[in-house]
N, C-alpha and C. Protein backbone atom coordinates (compact mmCIF):
# COMPACT_ATOMS: atom_id res chain seq x y z
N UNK A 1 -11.92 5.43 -8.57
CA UNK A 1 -11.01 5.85 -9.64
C UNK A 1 -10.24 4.66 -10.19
N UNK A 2 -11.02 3.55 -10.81
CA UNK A 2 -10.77 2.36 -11.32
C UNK A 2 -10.44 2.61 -12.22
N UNK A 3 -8.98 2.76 -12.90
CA UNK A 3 -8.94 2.75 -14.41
C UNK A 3 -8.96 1.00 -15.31
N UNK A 4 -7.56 1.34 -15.92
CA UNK A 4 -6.77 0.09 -16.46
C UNK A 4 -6.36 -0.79 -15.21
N UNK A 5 -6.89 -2.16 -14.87
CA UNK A 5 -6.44 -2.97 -13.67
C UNK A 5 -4.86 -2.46 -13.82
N UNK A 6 -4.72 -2.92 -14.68
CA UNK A 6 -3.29 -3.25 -14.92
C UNK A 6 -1.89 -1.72 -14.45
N UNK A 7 -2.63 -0.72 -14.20
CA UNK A 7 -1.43 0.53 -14.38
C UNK A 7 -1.55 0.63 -12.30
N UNK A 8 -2.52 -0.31 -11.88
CA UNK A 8 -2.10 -0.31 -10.16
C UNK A 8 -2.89 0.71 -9.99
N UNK A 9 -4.48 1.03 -10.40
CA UNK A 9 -5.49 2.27 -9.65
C UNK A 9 -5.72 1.59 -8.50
N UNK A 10 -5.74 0.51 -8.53
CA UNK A 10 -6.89 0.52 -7.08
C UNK A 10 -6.89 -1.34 -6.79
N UNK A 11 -6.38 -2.11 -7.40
CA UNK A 11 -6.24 -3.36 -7.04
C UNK A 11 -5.05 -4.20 -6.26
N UNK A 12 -4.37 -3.27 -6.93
CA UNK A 12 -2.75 -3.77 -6.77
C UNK A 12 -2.50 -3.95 -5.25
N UNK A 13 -3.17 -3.37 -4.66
CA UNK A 13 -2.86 -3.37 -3.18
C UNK A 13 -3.05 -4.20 -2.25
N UNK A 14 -3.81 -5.14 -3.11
CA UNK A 14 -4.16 -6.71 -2.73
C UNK A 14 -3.17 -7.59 -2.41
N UNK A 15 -2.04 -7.35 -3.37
CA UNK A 15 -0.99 -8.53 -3.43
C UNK A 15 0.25 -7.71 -2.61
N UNK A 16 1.59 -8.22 -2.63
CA UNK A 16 2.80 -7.81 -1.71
C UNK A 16 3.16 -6.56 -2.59
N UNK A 17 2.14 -6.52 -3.70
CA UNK A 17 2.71 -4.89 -4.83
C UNK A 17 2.54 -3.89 -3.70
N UNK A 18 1.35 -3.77 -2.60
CA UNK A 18 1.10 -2.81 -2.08
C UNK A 18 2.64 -1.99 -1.17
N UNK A 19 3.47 -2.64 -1.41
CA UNK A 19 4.81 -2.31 -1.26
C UNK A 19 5.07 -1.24 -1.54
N UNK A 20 4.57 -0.79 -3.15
CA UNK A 20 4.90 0.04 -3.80
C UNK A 20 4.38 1.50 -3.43
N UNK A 21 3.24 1.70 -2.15
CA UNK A 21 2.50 2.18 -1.88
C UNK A 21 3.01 2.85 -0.75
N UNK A 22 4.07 2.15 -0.14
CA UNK A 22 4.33 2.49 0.94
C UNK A 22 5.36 3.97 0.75
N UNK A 23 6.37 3.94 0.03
CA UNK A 23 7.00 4.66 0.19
C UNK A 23 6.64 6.34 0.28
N UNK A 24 5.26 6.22 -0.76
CA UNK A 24 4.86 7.44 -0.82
C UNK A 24 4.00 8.17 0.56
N UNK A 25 3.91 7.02 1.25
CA UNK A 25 3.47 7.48 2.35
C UNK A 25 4.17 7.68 3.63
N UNK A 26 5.21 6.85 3.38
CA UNK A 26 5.95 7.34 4.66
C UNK A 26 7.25 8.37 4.22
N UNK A 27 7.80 8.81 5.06
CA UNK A 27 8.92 9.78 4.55
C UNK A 27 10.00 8.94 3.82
N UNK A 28 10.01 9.50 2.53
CA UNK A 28 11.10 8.39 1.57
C UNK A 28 11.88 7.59 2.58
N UNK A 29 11.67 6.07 2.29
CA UNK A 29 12.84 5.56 2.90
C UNK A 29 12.68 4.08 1.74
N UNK A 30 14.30 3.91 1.54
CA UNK A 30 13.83 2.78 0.44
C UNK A 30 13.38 1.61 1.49
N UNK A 31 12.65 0.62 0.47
CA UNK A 31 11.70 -0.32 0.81
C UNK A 31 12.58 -1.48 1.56
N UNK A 32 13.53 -1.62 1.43
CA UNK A 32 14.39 -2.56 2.22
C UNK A 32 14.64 -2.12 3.46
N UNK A 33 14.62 -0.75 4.08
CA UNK A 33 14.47 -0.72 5.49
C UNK A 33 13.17 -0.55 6.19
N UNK A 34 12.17 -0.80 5.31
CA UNK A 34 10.83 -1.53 6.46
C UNK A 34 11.33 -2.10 7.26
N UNK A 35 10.78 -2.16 8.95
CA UNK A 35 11.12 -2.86 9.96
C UNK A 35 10.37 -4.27 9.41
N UNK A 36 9.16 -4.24 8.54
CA UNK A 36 8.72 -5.36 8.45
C UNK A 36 8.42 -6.04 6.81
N UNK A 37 8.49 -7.02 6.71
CA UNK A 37 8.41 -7.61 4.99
C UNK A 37 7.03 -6.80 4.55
N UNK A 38 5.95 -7.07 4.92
CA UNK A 38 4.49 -6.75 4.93
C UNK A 38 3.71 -6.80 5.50
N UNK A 39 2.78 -5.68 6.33
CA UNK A 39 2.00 -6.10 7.09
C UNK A 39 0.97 -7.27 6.83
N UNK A 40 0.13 -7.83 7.38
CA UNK A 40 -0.90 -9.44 7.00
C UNK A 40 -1.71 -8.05 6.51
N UNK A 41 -3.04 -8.37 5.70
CA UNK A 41 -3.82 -7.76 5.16
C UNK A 41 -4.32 -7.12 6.22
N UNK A 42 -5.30 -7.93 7.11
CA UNK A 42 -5.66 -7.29 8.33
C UNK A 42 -5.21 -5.56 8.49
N UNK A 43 -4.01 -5.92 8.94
CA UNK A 43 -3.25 -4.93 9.81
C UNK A 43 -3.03 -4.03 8.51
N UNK A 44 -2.97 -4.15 7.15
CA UNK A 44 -3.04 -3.36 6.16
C UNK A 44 -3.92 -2.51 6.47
N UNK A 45 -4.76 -2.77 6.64
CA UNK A 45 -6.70 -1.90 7.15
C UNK A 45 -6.30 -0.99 7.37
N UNK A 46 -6.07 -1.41 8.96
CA UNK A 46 -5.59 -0.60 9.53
C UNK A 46 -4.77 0.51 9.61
N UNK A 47 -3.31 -0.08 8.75
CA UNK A 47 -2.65 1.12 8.34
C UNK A 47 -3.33 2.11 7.53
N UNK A 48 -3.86 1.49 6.31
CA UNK A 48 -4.05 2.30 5.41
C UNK A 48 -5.15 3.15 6.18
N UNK A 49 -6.24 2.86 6.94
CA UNK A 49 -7.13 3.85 7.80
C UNK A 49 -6.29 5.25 8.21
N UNK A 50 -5.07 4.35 8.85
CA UNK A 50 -3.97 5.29 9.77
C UNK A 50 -3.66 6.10 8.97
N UNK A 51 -3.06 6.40 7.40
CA UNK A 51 -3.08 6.99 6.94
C UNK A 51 -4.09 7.93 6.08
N UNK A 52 -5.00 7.35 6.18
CA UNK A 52 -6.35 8.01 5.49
C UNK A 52 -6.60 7.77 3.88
N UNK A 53 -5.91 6.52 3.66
CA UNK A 53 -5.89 6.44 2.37
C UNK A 53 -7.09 5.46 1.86
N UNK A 54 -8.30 6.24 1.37
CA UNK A 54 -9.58 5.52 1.28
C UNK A 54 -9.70 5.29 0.06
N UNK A 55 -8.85 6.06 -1.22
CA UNK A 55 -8.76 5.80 -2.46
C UNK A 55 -8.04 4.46 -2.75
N UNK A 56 -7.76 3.78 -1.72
CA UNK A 56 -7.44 2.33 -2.60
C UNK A 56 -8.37 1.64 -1.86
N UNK A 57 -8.71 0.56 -3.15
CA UNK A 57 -9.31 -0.98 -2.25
C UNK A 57 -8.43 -2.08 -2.41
């Protein structure tokens, strides 16, 4: 579900934007109380597995 690069379908999650990603997945909490800045990509995988979120690359 690749649209416009630009409106964040499916790329954005590459860079520290994937920030933006987070909130909707965890129970609202603003983005400044992450325990952590960003996970390394790696461990992104992983999360995002953890959550089941296969619609982004």
């Amino acid at each position: 579900m690749q649209q416009a690069a630009g409106d964040g379908s499916g790329r954005f999650l590459r860079i520290g934007a994937g920030i933006r990603l987070l909130p909707e997945l965890l129970p609202a909490r603003p983005v400044g109380d992450l325990p952590i800045p960003l996970p390394p990509a790696r461990r992104f995988r992983a999360f995002r597995r953890k959550y089941g979120i296969k619609s982004v690359r």
